[in-house]
Protein backbone atom coordinates (compact mmCIF):
# COMPACT_ATOMS: atom_id res chain seq x y z
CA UNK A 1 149.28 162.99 -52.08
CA UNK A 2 149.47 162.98 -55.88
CA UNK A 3 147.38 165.53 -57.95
CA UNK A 4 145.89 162.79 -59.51
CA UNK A 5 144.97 160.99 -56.85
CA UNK A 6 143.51 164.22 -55.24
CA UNK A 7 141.33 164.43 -58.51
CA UNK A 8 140.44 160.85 -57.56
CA UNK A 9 138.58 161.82 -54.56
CA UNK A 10 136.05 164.37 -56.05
CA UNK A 11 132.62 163.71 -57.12
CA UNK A 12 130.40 165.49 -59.70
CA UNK A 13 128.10 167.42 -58.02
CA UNK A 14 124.65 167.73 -58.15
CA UNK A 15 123.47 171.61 -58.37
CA UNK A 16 119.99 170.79 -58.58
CA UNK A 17 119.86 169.79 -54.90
CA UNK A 18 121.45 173.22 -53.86
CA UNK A 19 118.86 175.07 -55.92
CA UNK A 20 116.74 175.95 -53.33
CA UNK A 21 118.92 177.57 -51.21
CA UNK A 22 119.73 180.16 -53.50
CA UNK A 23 118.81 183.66 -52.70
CA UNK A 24 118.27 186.54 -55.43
CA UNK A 25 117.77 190.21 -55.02
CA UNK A 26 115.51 191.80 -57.42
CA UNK A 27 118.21 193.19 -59.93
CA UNK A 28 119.46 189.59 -60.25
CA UNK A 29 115.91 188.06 -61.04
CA UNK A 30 115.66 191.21 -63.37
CA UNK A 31 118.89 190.27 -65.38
CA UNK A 32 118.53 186.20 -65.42
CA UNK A 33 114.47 186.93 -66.39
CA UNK A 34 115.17 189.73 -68.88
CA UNK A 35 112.98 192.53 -67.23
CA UNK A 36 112.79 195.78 -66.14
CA UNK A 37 112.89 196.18 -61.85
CA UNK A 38 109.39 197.55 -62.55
CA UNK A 39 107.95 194.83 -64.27
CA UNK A 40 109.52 192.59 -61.60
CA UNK A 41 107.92 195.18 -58.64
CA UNK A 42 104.57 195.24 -60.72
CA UNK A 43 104.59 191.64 -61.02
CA UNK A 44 105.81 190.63 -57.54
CA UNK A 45 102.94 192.84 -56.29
CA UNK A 46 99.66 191.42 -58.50
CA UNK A 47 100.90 187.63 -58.54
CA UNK A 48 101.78 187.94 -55.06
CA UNK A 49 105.14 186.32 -55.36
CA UNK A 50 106.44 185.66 -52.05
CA UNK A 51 109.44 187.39 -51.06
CA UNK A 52 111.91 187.71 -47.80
CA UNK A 53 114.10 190.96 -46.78
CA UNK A 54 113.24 193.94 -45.41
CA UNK A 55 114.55 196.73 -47.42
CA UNK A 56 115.21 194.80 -50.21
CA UNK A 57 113.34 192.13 -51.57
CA UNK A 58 114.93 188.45 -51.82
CA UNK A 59 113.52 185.96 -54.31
CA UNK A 60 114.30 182.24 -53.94
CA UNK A 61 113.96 179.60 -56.89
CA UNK A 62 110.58 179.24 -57.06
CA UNK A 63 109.87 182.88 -57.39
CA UNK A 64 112.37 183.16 -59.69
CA UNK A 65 110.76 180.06 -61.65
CA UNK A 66 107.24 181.99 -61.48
CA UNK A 67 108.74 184.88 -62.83
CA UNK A 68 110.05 183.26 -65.77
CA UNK A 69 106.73 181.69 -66.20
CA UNK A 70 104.98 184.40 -66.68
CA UNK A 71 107.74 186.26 -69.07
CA UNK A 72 107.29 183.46 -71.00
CA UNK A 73 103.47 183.46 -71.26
CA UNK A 74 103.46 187.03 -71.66
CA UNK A 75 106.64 186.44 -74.75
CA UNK A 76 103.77 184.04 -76.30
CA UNK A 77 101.48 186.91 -76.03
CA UNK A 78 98.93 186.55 -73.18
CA UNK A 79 98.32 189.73 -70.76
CA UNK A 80 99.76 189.40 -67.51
CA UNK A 81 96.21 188.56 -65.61
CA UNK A 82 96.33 185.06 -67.93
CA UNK A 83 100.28 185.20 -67.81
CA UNK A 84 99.71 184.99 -63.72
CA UNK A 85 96.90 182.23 -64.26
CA UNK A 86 98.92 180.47 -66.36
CA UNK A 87 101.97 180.18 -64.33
CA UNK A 88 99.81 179.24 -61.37
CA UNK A 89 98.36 176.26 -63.50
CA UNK A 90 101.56 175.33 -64.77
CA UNK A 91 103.34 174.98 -61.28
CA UNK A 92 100.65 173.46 -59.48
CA UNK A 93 101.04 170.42 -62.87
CA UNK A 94 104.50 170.28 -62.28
CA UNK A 95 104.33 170.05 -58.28
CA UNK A 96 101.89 167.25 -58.87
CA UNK A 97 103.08 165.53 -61.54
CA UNK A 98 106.79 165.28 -60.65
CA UNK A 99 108.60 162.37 -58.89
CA UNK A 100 109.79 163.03 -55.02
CA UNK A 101 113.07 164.48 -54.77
CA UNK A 102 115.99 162.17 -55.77
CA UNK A 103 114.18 160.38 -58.10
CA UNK A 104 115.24 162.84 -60.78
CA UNK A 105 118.47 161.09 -61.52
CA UNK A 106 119.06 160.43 -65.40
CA UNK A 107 118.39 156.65 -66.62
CA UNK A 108 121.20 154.11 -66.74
CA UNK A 109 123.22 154.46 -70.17
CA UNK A 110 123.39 150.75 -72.18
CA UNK A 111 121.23 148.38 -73.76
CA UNK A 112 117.67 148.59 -72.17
């Protein structure tokens, strides 16, 4: 089979639907985030950010998501009691506000 035809066959992909089956360890979520692991430990432990592993702690999308949250509340200069508050708002708007899965696909190009 031709390269090009081999090309042919592929598809883009879409990441977003692979998202959640990502797994982080904490000095991951530290470096994408931009904290320290004890901000990350502090944080895990007061916003109760749910976490899997035994010796080491795992953090899937959604953690990682409320992490950023609240670095980004605390970055626009709330403590981290309203940072926590606020990132617990904020999800719970998205989670009810956004379409089901799949429905998140960009609108046709062209003349509307």
């Amino acid at each position: 089979m031709a390269a090009s035809r081999q090309v042919d066959l592929l598809e883009p992909i879409d990441l977003a639907q692979h998202l959640g089956k990502v797994e982080l360890y904490l000095g991951q979520v530290c470096q994408i985030a931009g904290i320290s692991k004890m901000q990350l430990d502090y944080w895990t432990n007061k916003a109760q950010i749910p976490t899997k592993g035994k010796k080491q702690r795992i953090y899937d999308i959604d953690a990682l998501e409320t992490v950023m949250l609240i670095k980004q509340a605390k970055d626009k200069g709330l403590n981290l009691g309203a940072a926590i508050d606020a990132a617990r708002r904020f999800r719970e708007v998205q989670s009810s506000d956004s379409p089901p899965a799949g429905l998140l696909a960009a609108p046709p190009l062209g003349p509307g």
